[in-house]
C-alpha atoms as a PDB file:
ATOM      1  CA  UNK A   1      10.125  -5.867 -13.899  1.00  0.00           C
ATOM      2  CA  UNK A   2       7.382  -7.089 -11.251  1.00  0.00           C
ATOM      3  CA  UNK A   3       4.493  -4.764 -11.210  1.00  0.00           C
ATOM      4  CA  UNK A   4       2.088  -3.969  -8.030  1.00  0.00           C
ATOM      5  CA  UNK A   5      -1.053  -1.805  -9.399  1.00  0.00           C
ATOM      6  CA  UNK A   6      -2.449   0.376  -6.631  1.00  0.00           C
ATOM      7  CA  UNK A   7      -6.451   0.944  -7.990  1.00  0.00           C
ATOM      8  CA  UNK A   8      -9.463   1.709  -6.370  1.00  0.00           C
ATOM      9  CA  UNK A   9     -11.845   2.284  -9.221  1.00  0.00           C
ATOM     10  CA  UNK A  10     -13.073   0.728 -12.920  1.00  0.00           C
ATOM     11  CA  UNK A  11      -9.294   0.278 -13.048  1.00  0.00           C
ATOM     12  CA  UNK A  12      -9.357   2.042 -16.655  1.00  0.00           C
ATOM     13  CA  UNK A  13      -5.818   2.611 -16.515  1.00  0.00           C
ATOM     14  CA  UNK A  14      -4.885  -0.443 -14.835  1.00  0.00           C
ATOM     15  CA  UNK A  15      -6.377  -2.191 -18.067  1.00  0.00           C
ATOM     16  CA  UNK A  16      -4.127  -0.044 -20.272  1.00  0.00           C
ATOM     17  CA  UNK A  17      -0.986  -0.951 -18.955  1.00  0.00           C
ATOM     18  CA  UNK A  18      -2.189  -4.876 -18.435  1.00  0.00           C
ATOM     19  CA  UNK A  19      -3.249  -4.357 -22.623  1.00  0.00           C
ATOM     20  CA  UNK A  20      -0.253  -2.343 -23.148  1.00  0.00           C
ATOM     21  CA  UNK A  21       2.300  -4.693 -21.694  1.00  0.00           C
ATOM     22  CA  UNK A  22       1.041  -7.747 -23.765  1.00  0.00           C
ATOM     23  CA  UNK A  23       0.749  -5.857 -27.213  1.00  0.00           C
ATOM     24  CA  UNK A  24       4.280  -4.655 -26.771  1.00  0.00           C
ATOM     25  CA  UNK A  25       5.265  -8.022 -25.533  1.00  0.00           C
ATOM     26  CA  UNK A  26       7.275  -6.444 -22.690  1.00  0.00           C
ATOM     27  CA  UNK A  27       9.576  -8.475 -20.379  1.00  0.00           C
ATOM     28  CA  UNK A  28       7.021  -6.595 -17.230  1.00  0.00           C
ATOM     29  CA  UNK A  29       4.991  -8.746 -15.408  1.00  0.00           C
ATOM     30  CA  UNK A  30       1.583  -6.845 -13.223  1.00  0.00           C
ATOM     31  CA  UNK A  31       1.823  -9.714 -10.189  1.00  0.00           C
ATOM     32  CA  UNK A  32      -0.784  -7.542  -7.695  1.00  0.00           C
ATOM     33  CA  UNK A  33      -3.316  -5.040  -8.036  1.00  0.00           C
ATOM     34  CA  UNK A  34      -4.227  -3.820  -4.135  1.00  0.00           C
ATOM     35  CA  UNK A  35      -7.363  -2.522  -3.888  1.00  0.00           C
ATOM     36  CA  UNK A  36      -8.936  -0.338  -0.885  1.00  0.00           C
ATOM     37  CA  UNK A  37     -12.324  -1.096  -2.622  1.00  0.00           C
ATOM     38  CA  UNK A  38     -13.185  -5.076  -2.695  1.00  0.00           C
ATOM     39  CA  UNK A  39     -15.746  -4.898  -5.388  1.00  0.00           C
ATOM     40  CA  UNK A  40     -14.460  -2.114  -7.757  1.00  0.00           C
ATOM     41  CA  UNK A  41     -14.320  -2.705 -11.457  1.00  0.00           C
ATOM     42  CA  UNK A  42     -10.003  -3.352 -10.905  1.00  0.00           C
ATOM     43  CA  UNK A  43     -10.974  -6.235  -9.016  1.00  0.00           C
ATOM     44  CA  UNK A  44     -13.121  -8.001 -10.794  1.00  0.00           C
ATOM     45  CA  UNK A  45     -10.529  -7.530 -14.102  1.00  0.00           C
ATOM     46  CA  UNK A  46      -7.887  -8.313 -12.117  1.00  0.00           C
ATOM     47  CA  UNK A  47      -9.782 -11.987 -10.979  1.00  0.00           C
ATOM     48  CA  UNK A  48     -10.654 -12.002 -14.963  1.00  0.00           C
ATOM     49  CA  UNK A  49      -7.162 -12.350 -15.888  1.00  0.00           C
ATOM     50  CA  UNK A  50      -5.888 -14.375 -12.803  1.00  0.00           C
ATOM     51  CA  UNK A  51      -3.801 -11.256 -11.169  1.00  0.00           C
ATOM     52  CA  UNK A  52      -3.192 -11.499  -7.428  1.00  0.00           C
ATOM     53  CA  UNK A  53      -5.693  -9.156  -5.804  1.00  0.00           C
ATOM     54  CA  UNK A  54      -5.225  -8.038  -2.177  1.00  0.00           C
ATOM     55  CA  UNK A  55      -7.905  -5.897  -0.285  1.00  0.00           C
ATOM     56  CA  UNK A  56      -6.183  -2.821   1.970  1.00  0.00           C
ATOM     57  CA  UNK A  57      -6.733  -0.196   3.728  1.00  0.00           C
ATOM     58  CA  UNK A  58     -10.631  -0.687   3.288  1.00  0.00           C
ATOM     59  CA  UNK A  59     -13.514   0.504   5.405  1.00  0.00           C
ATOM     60  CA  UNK A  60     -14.703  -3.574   5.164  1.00  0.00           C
ATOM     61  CA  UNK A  61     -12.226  -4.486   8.207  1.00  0.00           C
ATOM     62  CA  UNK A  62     -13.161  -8.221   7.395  1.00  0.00           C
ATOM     63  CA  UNK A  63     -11.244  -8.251   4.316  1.00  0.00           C
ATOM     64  CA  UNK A  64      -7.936  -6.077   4.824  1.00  0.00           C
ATOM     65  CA  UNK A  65      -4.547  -6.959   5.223  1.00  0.00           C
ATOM     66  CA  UNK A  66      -2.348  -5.348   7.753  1.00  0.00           C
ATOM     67  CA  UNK A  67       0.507  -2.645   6.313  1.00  0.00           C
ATOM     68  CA  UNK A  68       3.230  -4.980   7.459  1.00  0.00           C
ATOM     69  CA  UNK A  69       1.421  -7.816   5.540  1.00  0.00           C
ATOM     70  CA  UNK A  70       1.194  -5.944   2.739  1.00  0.00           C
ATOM     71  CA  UNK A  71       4.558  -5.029   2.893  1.00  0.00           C
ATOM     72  CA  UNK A  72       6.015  -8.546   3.689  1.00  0.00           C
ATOM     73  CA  UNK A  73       3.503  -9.844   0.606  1.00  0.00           C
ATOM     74  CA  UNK A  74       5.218  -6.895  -1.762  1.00  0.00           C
ATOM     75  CA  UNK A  75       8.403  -8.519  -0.801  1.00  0.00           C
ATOM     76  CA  UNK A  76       7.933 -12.313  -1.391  1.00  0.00           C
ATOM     77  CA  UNK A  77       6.541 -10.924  -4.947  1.00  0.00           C
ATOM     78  CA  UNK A  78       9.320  -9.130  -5.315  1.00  0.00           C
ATOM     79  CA  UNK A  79       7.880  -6.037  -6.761  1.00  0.00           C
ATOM     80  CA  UNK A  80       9.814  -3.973  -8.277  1.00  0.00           C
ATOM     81  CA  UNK A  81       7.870  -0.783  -8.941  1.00  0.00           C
ATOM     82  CA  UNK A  82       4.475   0.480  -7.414  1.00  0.00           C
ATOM     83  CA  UNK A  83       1.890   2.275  -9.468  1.00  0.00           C
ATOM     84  CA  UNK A  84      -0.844   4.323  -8.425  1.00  0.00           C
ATOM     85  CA  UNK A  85      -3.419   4.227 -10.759  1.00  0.00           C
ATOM     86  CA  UNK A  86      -6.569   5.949  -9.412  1.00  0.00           C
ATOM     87  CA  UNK A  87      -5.378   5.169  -5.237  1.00  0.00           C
ATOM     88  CA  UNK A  88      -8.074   7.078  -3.799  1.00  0.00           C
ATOM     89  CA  UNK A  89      -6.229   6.753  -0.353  1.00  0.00           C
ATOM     90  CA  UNK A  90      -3.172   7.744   1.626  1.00  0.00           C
ATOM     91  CA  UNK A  91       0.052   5.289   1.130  1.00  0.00           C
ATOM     92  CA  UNK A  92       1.177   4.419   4.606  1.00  0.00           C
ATOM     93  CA  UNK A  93       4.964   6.211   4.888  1.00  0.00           C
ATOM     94  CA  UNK A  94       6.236   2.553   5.933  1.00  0.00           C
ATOM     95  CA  UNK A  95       5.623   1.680   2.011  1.00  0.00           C
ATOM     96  CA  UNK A  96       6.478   4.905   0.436  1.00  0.00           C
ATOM     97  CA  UNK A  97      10.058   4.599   2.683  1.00  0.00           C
ATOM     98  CA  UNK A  98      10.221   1.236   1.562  1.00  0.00           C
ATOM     99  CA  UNK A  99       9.534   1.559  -2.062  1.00  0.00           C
ATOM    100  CA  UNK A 100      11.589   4.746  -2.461  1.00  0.00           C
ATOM    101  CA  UNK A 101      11.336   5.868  -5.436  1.00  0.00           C
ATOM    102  CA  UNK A 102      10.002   3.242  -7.072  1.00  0.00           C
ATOM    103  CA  UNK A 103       6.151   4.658  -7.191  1.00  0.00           C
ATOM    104  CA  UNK A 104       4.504   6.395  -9.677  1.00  0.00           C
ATOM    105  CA  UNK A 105       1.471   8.216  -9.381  1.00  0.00           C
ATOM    106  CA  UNK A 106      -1.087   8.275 -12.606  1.00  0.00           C
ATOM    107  CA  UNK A 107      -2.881  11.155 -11.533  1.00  0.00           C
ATOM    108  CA  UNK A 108      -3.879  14.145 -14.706  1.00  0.00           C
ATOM    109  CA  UNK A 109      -2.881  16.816 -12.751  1.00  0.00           C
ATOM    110  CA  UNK A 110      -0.615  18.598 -10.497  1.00  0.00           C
ATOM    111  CA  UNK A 111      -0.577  17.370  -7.136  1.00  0.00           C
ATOM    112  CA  UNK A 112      -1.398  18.863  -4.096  1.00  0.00           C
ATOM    113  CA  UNK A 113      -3.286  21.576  -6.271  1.00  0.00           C
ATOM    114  CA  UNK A 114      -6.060  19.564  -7.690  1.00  0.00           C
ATOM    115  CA  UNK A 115      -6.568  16.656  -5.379  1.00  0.00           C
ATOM    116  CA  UNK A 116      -8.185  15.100  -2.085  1.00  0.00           C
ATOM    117  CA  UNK A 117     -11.661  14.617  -1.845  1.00  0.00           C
ATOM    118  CA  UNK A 118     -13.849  14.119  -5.203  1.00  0.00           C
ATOM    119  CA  UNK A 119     -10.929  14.642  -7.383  1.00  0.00           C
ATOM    120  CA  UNK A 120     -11.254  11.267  -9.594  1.00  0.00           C
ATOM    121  CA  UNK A 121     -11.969  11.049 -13.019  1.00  0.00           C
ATOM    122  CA  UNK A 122     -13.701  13.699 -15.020  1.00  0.00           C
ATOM    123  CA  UNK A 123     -13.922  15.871 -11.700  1.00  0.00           C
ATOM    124  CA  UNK A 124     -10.154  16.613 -11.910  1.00  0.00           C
ATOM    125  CA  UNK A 125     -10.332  17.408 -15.476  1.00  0.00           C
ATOM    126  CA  UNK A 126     -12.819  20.379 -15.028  1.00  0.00           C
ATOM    127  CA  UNK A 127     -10.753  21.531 -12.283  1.00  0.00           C
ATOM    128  CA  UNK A 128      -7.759  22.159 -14.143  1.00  0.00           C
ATOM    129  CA  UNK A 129      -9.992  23.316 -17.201  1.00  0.00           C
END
């Protein structure tokens, strides 16, 4: 299975399922992280361990790629399953129709309840405590 990581943070659980993967020795491959945030902590792991990192959706305008590049890139990588792991931003509906159920969402609480703005990290866990 061909694995795009959506991440826009330290990339904490982005790092799990890159560790995860090669303890297990499972036959998953993470080919992309996309990252709205070119200097997060997810990027810089992901050009530590030579994973494909694309920039999108980002208030630098300089260094995005387009939806439909995205989506055309997703393709010739033939990914397989999306996985949102600390996305701070919307996912265009072209990609969510595209990828059909084929995202997951890490996110430690229920959706829409305790989301939107701020809710990241610890914040969402005192919320729902």
């Amino acid at each position: 299975m061909n694995i795009c990581i959506f991440a826009s943070g330290e990339g904490s659980n982005f790092k799990i399922i890159y560790s995860e993967i090669l303890k297990n020795n499972l036959s998953s491959h993470i080919k992309l992280l996309v990252s709205n945030k070119p200097t997060c902590g997810a990027v810089h792991f992901a050009i530590q361990n030579s994973i494909k990192h694309l920039i999108y959706n980002s208030p630098e305008k300089e260094s995005n790629i387009s939806t439909s590049e995205l989506l055309n890139i997703l393709e010739q990588s033939k990914i397989d399953l999306i996985v949102l792991a600390g996305y701070l931003k919307k996912i265009e509906p072209e990609i969510v129709h595209r990828y059909k159920n084929r995202i997951i969402n890490i996110h430690p609480a229920l959706l829409p309840a305790f989301g939107g703005i701020g809710m990241y990290g610890m914040n969402v866990h005192r919320a729902v405590i």
